[in-house]
PDB file of N, CA and C in Angstrom:
ATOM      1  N   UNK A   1     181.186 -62.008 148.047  1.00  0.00           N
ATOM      2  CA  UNK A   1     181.716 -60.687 148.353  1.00  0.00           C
ATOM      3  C   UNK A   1     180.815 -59.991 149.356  1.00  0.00           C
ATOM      4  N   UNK A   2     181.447 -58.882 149.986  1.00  0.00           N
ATOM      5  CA  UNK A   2     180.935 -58.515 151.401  1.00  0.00           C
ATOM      6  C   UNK A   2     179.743 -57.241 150.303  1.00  0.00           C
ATOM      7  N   UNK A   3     178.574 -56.920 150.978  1.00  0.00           N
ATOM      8  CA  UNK A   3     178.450 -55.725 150.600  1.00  0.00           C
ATOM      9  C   UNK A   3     179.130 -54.354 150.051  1.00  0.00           C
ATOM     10  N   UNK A   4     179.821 -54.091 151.038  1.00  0.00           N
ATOM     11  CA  UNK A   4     180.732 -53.196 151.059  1.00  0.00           C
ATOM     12  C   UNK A   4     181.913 -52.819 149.837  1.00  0.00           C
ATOM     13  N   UNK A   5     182.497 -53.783 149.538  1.00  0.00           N
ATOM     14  CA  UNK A   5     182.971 -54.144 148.629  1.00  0.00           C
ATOM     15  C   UNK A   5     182.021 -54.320 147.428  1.00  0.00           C
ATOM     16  N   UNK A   6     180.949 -54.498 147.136  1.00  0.00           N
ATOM     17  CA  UNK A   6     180.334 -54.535 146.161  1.00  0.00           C
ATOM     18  C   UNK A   6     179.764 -52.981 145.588  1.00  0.00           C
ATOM     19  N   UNK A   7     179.974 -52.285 146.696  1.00  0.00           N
ATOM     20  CA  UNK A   7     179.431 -50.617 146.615  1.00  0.00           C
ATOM     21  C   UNK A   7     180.550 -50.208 146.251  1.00  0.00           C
ATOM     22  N   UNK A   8     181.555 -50.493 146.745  1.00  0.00           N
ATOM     23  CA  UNK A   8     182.806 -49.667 146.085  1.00  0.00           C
ATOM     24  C   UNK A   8     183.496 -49.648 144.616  1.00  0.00           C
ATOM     25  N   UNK A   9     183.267 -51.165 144.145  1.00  0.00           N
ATOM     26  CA  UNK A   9     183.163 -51.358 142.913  1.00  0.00           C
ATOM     27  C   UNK A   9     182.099 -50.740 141.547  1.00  0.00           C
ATOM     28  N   UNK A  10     180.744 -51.169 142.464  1.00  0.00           N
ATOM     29  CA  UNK A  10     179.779 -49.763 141.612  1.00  0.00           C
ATOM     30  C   UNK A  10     179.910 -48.286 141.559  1.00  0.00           C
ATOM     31  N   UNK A  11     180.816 -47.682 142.701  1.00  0.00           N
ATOM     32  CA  UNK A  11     181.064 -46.490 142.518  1.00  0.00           C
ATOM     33  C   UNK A  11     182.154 -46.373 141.764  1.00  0.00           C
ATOM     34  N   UNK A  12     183.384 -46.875 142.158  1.00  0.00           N
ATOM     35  CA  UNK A  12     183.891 -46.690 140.556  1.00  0.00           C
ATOM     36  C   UNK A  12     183.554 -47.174 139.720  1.00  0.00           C
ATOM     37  N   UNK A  13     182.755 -47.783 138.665  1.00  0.00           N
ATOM     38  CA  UNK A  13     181.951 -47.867 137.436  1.00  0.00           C
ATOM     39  C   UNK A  13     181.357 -46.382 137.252  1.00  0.00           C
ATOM     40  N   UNK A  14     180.647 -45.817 138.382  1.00  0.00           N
ATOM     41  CA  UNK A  14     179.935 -44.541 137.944  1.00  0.00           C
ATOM     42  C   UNK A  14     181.004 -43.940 137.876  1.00  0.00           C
ATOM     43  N   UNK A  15     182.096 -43.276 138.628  1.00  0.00           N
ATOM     44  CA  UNK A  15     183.327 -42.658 138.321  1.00  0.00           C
ATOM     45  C   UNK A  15     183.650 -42.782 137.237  1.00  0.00           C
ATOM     46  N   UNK A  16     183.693 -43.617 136.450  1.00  0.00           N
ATOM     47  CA  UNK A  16     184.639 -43.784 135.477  1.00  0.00           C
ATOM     48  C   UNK A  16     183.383 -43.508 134.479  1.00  0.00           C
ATOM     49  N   UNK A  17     182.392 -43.672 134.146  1.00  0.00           N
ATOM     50  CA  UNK A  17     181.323 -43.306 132.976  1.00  0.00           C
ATOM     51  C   UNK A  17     181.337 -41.702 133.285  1.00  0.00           C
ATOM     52  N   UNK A  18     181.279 -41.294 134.574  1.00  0.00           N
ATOM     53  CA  UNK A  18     181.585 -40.124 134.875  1.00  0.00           C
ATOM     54  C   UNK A  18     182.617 -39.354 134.217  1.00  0.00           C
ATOM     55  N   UNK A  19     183.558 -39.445 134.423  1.00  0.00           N
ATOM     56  CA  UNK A  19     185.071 -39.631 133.871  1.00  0.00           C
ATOM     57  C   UNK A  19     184.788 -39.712 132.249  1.00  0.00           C
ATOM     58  N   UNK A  20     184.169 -40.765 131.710  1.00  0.00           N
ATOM     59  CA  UNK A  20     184.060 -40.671 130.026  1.00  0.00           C
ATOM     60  C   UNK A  20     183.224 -39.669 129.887  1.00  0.00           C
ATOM     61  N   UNK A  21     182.076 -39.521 129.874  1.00  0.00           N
ATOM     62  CA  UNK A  21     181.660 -38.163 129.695  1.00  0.00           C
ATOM     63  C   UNK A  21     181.999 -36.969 129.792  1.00  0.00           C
ATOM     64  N   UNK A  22     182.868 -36.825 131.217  1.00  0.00           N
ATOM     65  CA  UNK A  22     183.372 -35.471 130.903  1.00  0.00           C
ATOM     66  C   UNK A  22     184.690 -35.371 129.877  1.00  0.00           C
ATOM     67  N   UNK A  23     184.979 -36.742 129.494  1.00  0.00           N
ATOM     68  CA  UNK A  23     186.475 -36.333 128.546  1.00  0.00           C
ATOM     69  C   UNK A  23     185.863 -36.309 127.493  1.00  0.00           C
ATOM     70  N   UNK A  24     184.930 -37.053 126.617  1.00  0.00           N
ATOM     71  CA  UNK A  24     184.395 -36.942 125.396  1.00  0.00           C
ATOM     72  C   UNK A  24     184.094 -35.525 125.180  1.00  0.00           C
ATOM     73  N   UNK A  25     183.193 -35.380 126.141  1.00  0.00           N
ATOM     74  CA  UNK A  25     182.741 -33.668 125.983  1.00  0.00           C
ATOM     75  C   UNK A  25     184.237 -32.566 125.597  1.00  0.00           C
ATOM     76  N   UNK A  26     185.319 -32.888 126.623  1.00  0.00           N
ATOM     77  CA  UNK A  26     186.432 -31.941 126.483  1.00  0.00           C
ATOM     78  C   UNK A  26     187.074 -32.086 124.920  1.00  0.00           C
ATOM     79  N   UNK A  27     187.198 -33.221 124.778  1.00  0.00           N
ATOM     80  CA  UNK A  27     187.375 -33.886 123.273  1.00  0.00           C
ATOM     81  C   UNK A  27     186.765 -33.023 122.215  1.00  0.00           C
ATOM     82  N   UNK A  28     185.518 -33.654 122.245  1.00  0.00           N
ATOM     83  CA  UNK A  28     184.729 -32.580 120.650  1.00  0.00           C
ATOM     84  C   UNK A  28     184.585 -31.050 121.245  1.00  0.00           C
ATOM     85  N   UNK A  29     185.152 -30.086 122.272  1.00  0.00           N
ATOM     86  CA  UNK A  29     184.864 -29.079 122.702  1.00  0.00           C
ATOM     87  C   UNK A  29     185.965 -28.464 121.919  1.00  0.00           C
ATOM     88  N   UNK A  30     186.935 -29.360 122.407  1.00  0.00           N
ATOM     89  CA  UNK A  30     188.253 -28.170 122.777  1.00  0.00           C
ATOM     90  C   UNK A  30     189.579 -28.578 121.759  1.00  0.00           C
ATOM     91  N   UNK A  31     189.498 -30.159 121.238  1.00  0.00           N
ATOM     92  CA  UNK A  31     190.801 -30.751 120.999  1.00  0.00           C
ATOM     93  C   UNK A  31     190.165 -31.011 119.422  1.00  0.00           C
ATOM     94  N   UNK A  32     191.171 -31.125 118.437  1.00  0.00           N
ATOM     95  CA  UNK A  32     191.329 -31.194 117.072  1.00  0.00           C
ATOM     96  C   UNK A  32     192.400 -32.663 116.986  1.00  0.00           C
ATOM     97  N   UNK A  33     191.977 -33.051 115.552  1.00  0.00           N
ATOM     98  CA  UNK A  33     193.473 -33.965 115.118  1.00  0.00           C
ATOM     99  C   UNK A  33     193.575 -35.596 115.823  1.00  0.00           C
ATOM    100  N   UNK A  34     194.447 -35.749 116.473  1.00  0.00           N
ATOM    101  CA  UNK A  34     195.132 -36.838 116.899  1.00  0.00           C
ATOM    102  C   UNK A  34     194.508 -36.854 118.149  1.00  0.00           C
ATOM    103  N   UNK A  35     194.234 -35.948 118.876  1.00  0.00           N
ATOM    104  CA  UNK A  35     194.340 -35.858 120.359  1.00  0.00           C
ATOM    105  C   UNK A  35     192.637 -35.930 120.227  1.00  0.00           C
ATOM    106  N   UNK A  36     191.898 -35.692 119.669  1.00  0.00           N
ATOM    107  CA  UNK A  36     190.820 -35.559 119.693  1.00  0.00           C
ATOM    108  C   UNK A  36     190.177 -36.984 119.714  1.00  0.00           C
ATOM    109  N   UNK A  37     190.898 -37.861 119.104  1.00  0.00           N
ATOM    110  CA  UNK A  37     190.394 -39.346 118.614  1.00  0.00           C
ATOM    111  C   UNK A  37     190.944 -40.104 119.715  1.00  0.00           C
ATOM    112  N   UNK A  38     192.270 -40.070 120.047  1.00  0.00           N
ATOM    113  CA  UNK A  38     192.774 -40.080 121.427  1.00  0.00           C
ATOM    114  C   UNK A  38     192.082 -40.389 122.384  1.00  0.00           C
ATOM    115  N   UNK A  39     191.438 -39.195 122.743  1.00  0.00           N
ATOM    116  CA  UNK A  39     190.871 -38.916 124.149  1.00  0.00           C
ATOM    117  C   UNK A  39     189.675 -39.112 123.513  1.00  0.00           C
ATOM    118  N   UNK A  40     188.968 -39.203 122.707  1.00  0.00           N
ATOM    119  CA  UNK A  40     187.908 -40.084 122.401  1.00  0.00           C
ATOM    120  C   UNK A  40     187.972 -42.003 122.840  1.00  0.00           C
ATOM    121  N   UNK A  41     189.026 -42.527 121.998  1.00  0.00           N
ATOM    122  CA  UNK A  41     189.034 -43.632 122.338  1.00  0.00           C
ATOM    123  C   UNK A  41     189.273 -44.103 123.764  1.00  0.00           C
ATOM    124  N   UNK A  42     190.097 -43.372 124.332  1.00  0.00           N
ATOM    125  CA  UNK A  42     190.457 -43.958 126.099  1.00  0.00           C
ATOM    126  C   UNK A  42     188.591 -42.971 127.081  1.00  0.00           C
ATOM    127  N   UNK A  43     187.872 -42.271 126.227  1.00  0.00           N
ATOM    128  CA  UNK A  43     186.555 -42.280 127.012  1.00  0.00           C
ATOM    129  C   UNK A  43     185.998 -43.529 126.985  1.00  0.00           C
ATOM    130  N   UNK A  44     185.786 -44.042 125.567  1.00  0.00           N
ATOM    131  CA  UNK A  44     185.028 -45.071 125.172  1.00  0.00           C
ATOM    132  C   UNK A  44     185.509 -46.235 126.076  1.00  0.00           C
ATOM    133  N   UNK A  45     186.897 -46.791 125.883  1.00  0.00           N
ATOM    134  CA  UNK A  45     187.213 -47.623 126.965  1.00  0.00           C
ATOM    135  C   UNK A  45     187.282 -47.380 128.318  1.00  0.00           C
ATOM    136  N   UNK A  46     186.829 -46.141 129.003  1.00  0.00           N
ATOM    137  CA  UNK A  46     186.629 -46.492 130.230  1.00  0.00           C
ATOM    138  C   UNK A  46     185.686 -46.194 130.154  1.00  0.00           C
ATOM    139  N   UNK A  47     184.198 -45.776 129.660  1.00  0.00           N
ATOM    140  CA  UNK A  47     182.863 -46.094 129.752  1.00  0.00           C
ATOM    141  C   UNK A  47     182.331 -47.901 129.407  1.00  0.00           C
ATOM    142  N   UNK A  48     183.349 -48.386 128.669  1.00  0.00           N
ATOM    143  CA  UNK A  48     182.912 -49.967 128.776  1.00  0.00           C
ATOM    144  C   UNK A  48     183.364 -50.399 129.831  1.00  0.00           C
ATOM    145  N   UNK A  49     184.662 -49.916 130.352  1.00  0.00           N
ATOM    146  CA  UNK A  49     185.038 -50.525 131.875  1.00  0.00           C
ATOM    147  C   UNK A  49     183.962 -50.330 132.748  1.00  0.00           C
ATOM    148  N   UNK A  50     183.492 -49.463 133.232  1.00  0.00           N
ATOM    149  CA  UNK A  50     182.641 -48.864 133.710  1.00  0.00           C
ATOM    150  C   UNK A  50     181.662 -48.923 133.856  1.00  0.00           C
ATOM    151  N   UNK A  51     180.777 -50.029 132.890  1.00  0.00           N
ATOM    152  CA  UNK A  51     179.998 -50.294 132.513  1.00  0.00           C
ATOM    153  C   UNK A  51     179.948 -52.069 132.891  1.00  0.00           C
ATOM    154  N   UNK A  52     181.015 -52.384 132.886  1.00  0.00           N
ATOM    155  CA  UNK A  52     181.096 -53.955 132.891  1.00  0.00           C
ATOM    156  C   UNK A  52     181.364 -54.156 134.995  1.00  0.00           C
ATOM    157  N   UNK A  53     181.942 -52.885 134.921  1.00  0.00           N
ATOM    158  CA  UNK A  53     181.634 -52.454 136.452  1.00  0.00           C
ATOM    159  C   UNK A  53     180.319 -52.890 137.051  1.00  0.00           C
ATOM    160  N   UNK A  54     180.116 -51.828 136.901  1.00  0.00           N
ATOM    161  CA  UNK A  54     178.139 -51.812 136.955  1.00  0.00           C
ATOM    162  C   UNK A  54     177.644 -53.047 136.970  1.00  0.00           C
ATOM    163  N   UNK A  55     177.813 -53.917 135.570  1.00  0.00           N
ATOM    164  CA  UNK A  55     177.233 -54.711 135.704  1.00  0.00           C
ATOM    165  C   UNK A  55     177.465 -56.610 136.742  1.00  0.00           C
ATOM    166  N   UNK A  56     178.983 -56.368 136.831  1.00  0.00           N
ATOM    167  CA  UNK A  56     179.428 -56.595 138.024  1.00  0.00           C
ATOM    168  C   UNK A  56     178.864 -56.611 138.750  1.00  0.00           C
ATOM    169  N   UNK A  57     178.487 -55.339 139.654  1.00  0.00           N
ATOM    170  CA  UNK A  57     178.228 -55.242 141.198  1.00  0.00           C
ATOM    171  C   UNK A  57     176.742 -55.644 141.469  1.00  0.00           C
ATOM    172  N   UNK A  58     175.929 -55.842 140.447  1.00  0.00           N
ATOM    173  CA  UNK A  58     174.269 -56.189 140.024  1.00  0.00           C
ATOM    174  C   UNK A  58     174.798 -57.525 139.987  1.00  0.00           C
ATOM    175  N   UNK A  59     175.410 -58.260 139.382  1.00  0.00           N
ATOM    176  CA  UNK A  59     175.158 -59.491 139.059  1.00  0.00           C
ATOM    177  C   UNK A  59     175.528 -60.348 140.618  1.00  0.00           C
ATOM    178  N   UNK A  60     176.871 -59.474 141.444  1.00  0.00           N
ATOM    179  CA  UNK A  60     177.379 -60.646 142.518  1.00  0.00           C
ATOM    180  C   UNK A  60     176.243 -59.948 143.276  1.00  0.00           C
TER     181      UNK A  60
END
């Protein structure tokens, strides 16, 4: 893979851990119930995406 392409892939990994953090936070802030666990679980899975990102763009 070209450089270039390898930066773009690590930036979305940070986007998206980006992205989980700020929804978890909105989660236990603001949301109760169903929606709370919800948008808990789709943070968590895109902080592992995100993460497997990352470790992606280190490894090629």
């Amino acid at each position: 893979m070209d450089p270039m392409t390898v930066m773009w892939i690590s930036l979305v990994g940070i986007g998206m851990m980006v992205l989980s953090a700020l929804m978890i936070t909105f989660a236990r802030a603001k949301t109760k119930g169903f929606l709370r666990g919800a948008l808990s679980l789709l943070a968590f899975g895109l902080l592992v995406v995100g993460f497997m990102l990352g470790v992606f763009s280190i490894i090629v």
